[in-house]
Structures are given as C-alpha cells and as structure tokens.
C-alpha atoms as a PDB file:
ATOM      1  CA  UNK A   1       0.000   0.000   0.000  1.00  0.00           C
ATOM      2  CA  UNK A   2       1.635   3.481  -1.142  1.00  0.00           C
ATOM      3  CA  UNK A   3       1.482   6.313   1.787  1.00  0.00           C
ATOM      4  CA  UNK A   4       0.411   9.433   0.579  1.00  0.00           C
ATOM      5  CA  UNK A   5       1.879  12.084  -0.185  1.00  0.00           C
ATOM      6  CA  UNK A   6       3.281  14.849   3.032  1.00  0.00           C
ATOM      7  CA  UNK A   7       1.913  18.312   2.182  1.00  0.00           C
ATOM      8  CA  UNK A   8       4.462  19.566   4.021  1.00  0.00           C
ATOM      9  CA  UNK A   9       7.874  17.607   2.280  1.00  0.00           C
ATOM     10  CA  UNK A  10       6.197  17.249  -0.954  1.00  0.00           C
ATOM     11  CA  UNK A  11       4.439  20.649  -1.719  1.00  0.00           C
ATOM     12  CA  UNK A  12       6.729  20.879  -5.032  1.00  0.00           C
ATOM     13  CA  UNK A  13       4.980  18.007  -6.583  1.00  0.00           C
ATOM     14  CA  UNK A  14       1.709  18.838  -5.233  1.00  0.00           C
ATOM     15  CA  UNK A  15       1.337  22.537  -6.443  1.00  0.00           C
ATOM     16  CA  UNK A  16       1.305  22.198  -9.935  1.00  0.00           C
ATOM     17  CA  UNK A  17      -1.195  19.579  -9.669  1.00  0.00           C
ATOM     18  CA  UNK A  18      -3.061  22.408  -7.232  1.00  0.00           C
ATOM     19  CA  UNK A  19      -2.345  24.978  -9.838  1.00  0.00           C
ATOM     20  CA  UNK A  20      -4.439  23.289 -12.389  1.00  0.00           C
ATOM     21  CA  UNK A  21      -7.692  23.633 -10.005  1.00  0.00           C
ATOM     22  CA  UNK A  22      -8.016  27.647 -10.469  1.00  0.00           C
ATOM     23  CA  UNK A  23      -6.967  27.426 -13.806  1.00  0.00           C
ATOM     24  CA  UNK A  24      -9.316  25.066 -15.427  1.00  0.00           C
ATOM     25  CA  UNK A  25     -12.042  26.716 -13.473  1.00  0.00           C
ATOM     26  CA  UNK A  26     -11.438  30.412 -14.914  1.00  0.00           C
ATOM     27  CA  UNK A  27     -10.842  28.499 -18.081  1.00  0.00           C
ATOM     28  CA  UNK A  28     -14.538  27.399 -17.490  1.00  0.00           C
ATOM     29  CA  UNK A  29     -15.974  30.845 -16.282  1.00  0.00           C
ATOM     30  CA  UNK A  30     -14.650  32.389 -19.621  1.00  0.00           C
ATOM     31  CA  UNK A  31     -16.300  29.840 -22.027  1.00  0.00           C
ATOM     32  CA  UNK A  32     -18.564  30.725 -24.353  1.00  0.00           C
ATOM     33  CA  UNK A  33     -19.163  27.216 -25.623  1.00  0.00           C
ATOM     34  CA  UNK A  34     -21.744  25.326 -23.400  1.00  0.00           C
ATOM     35  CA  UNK A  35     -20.471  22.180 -24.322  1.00  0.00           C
ATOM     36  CA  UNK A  36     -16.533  22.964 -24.279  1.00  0.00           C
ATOM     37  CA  UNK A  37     -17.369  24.437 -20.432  1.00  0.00           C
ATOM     38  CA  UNK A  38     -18.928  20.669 -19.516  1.00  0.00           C
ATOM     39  CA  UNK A  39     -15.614  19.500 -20.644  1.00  0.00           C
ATOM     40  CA  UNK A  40     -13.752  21.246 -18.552  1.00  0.00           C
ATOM     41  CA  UNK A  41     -16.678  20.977 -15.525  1.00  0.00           C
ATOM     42  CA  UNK A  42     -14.876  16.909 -15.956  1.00  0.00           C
ATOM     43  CA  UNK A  43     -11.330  18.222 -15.694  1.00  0.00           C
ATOM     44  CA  UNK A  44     -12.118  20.338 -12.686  1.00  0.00           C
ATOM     45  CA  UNK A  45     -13.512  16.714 -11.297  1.00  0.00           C
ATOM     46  CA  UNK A  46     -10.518  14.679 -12.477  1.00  0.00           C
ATOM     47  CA  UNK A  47      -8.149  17.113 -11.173  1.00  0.00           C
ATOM     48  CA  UNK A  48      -9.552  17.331  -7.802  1.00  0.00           C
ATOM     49  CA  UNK A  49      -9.736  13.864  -7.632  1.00  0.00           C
ATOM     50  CA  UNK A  50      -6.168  13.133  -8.352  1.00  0.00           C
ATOM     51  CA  UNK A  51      -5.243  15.462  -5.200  1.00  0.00           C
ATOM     52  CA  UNK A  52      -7.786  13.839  -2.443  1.00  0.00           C
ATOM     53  CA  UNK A  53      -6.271  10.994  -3.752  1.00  0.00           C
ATOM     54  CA  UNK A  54      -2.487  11.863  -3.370  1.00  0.00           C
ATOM     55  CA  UNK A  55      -3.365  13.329   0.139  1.00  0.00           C
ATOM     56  CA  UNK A  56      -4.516  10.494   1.063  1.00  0.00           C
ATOM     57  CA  UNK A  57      -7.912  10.719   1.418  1.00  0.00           C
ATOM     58  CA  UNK A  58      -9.531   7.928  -0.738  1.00  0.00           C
ATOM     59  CA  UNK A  59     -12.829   8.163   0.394  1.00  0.00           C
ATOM     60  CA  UNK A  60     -13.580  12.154  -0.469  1.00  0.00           C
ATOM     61  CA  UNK A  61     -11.570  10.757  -3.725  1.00  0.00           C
ATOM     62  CA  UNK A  62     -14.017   8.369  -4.786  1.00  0.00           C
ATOM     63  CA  UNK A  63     -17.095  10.762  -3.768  1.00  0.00           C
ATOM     64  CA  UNK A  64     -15.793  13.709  -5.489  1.00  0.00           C
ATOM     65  CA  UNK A  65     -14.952  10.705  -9.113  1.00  0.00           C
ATOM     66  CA  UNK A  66     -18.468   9.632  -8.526  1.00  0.00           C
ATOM     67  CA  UNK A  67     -20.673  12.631  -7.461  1.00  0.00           C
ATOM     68  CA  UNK A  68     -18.479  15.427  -8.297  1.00  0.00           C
ATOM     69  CA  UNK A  69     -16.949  14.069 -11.888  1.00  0.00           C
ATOM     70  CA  UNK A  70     -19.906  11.449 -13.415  1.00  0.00           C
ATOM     71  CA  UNK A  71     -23.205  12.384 -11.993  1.00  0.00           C
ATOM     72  CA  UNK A  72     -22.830  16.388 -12.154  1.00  0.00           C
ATOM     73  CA  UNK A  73     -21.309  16.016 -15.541  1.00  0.00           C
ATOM     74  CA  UNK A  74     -24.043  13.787 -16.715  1.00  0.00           C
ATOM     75  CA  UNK A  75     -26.730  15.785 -15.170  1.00  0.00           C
ATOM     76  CA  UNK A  76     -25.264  19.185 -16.938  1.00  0.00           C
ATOM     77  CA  UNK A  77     -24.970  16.918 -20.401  1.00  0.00           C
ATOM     78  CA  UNK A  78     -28.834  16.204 -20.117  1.00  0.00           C
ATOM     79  CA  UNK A  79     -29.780  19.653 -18.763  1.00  0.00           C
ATOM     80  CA  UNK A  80     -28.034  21.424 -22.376  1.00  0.00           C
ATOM     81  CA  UNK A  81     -28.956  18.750 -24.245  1.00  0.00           C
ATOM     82  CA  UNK A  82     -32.519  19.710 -23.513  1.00  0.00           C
ATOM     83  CA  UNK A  83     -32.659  23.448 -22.924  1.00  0.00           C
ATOM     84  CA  UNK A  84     -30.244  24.395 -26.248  1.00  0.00           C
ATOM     85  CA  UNK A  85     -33.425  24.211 -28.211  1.00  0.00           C
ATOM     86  CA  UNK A  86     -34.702  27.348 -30.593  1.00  0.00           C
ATOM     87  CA  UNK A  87     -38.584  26.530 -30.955  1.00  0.00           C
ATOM     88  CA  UNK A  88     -39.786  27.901 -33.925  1.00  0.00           C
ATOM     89  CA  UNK A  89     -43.496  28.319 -34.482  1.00  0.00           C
ATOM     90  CA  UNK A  90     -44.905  28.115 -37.891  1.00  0.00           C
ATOM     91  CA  UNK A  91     -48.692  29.655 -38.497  1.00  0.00           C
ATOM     92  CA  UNK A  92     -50.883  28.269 -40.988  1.00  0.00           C
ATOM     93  CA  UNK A  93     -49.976  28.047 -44.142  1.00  0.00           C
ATOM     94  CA  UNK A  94     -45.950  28.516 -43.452  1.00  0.00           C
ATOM     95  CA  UNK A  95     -43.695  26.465 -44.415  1.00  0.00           C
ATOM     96  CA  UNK A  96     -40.057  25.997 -43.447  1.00  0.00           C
ATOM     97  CA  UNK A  97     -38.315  25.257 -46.820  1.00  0.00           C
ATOM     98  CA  UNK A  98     -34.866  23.375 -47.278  1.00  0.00           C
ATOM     99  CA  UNK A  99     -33.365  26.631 -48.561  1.00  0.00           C
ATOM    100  CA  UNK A 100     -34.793  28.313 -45.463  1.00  0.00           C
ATOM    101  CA  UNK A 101     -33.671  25.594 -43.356  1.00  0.00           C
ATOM    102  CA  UNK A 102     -30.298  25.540 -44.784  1.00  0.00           C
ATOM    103  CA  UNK A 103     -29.677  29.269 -43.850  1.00  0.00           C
ATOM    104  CA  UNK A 104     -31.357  28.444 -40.344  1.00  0.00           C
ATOM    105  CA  UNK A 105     -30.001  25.750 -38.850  1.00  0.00           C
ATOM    106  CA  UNK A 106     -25.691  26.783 -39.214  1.00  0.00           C
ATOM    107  CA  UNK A 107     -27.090  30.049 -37.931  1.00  0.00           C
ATOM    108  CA  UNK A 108     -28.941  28.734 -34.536  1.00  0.00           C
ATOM    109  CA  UNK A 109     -25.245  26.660 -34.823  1.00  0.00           C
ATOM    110  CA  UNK A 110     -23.243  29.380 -34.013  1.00  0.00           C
ATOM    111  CA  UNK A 111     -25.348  30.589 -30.903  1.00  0.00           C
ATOM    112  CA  UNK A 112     -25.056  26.711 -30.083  1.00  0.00           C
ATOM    113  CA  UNK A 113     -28.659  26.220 -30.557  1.00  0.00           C
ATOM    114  CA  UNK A 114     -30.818  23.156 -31.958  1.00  0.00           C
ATOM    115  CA  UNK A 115     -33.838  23.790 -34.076  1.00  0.00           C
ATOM    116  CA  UNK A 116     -36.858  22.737 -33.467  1.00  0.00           C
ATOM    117  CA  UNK A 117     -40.143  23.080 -35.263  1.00  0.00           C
ATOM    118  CA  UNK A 118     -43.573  23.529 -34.304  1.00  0.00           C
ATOM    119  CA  UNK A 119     -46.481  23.696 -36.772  1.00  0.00           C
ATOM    120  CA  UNK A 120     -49.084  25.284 -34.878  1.00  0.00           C
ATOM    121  CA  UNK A 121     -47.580  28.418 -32.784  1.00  0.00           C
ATOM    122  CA  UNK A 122     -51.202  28.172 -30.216  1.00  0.00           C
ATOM    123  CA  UNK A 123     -50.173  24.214 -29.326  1.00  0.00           C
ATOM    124  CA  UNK A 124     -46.615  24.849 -27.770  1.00  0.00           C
ATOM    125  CA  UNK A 125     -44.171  27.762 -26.016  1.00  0.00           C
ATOM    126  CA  UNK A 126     -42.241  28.457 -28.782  1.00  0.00           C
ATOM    127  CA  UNK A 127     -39.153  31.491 -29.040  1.00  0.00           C
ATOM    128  CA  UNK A 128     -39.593  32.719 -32.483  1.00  0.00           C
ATOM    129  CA  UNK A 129     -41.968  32.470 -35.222  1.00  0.00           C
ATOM    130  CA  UNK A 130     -41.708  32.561 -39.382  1.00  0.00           C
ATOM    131  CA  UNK A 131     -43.707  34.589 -41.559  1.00  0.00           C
ATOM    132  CA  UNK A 132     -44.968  33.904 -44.762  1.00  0.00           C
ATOM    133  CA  UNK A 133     -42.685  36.650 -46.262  1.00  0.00           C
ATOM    134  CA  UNK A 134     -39.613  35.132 -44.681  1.00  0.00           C
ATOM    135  CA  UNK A 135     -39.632  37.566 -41.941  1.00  0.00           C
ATOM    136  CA  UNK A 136     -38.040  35.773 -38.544  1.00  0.00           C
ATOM    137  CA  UNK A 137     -40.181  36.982 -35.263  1.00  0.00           C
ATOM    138  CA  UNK A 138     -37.612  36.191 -32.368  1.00  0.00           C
ATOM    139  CA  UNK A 139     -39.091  36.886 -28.711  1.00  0.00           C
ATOM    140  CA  UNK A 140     -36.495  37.270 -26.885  1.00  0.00           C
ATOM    141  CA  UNK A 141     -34.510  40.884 -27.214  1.00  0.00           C
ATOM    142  CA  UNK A 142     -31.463  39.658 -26.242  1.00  0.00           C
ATOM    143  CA  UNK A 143     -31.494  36.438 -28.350  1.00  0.00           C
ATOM    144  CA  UNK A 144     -32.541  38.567 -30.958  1.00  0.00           C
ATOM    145  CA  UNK A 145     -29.284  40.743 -30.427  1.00  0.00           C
ATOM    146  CA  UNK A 146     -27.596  37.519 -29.590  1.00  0.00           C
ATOM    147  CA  UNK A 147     -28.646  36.102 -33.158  1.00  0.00           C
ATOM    148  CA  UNK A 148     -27.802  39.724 -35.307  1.00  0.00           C
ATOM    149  CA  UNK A 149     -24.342  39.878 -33.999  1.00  0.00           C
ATOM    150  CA  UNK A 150     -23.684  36.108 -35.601  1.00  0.00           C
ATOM    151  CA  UNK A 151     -22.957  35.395 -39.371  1.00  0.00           C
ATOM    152  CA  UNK A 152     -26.086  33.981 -40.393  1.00  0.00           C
ATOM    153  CA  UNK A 153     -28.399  37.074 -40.285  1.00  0.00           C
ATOM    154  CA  UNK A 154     -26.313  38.766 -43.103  1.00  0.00           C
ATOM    155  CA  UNK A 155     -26.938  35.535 -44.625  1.00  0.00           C
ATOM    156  CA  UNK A 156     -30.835  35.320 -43.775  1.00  0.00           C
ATOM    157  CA  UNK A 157     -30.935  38.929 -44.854  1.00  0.00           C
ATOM    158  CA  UNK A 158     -28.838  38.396 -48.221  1.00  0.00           C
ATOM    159  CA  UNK A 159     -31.508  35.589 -48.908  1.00  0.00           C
ATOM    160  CA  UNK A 160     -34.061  37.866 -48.589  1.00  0.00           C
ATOM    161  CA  UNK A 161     -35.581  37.262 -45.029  1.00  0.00           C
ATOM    162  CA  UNK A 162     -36.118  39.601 -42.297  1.00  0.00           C
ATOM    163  CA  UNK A 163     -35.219  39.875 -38.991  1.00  0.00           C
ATOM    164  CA  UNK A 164     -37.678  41.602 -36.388  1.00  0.00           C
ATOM    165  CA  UNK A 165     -38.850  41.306 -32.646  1.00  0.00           C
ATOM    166  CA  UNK A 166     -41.866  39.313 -31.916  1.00  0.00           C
ATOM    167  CA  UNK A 167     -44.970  41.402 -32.197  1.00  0.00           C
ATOM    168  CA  UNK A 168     -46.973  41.004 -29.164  1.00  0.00           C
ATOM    169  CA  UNK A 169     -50.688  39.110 -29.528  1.00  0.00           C
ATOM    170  CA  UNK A 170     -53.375  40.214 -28.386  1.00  0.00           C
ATOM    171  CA  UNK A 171     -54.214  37.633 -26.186  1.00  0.00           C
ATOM    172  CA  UNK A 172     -52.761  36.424 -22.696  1.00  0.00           C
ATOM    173  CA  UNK A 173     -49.448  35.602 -24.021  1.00  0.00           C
ATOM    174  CA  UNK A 174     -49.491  32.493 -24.240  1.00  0.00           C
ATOM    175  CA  UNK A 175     -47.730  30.124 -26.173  1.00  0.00           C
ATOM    176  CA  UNK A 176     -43.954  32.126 -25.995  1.00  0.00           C
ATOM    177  CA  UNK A 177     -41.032  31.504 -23.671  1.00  0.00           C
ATOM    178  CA  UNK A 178     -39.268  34.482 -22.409  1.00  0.00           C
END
C-alpha cells in the first residue's frame, strides 16, 4: 500500500497539480461554448480527484470521481442537451423550406442552438416564429441581439428574409417563452 503524499515535504509536486484547479475553473468561467465548459466541468472533477487521492484521502476521492466528476457532468450533459433548443413556431400556411432551413439551422449553430419546429404556434411555447414573407419573429430581445451579432443574419438577410422582434398578440401571451 503506497502512503500518501506529506503536504508539508512534498508541496513541489503537489502545487502544480493544485495549480491546475483555479486554472481550469477560470478556463470554465470564460467559455462561451456550453459544451466545451462541460468539458472542462470533468477536468475540474478529475483534477480534484487526483489530489484527495495523493493526500490520502480515498474516500472524499471516490465521492468527489463519482458525485463530483460522473453524476454532475451527466446531469449538466442532459440539462443542455434539452434546454439548447430554438422553438420555432410556424402559423398556418408557413412552411419551413430546405433553402430556409439551410440558412437556419448553421445560424442557430453558431449561438449553439438546436432547431426545433412547431407547426401550430397556439399548441406549444415556442421562441420565435416565421412569416410567410420570410420575416423571422424572435421573442427574446437579447437572443434577438444575440442572433444579429452572428454570421447567419447577413446571410438570412442576403436571402431575402427579415429579422424583427416578436410582435406582441393580443391575447394572454401564451404560447412564448421568455
């Protein structure tokens, strides 16, 4: 059986190991990627693990592998994998064509969204809706910035489509996410 490591006599091999902690984790904070930050969420875990372990303490080691590392990470996977959805509603008559599509989907890319398509906009919360004319209704003011800043609106544009804030309904409200 190995003995672990002495903070105290072995501090130079333990503090770049300890180094990598604070690092990773700003890494993380700065990330604009969703998916490159749960990456690193599993470094952070791996990292810390590694130390408990060379301290010593096997126990918090295997809690941190197991909780910490695998479930968190897993539960963050299934938590983007679900929420990194742009719902587009499609009234009566609309219809989302390939060439449409084609511009659409590389753009909702870049703001590492999925798209997903809903025929009847009253049936379903949805965050942006198509008009006939190829004008794109997006609800949300800040996705709508988030969207004109990226590549893909001079291409929706250069196709011909518009881009535009949602225009409210008359009704409740319902049937958009904020």
């Amino acid at each position: 059986m190995s003995i672990p490591l002495d903070p105290g006599g072995n501090l130079a091999q333990l503090l770049p190991i300890a180094a990598l902690l604070p690092l990773t984790a700003i890494l993380m904070v700065l990330q604009r990627n969703p998916y490159q930050t749960l990456v690193l969420r599993g470094i952070i875990g791996a990292i810390a693990t590694l130390l408990y372990a060379l301290l010593g303490a096997a126990d918090v080691a295997l809690t941190e592998a197991l909780v910490g590392t695998l479930l968190s990470t897993t539960l963050y996977a299934i938590a983007l994998r679900s929420s990194m959805v742009f719902r587009l509603a499609l009234p009566e008559g609309v219809l989302l064509g390939s060439e449409r599509r084609a511009l659409l989907e590389p753009w909702l890319q870049q703001a590492f969204l999925r798209l997903e398509v809903i025929d009847v906009p009253g049936e379903g919360l949805f965050h942006g809706q198509l008009g006939g004319d190829g004008e794109l209704q997006i609800r949300s003011g800040r996705l709508l910035e988030q969207l004109l800043s990226l590549e893909g609106a001079r291409a929706w544009r250069l196709a011909g489509g518009t881009i535009a804030p949602l225009r409210p309904v008359a009704s409740s409200g319902a049937g958009v996410l904020p």
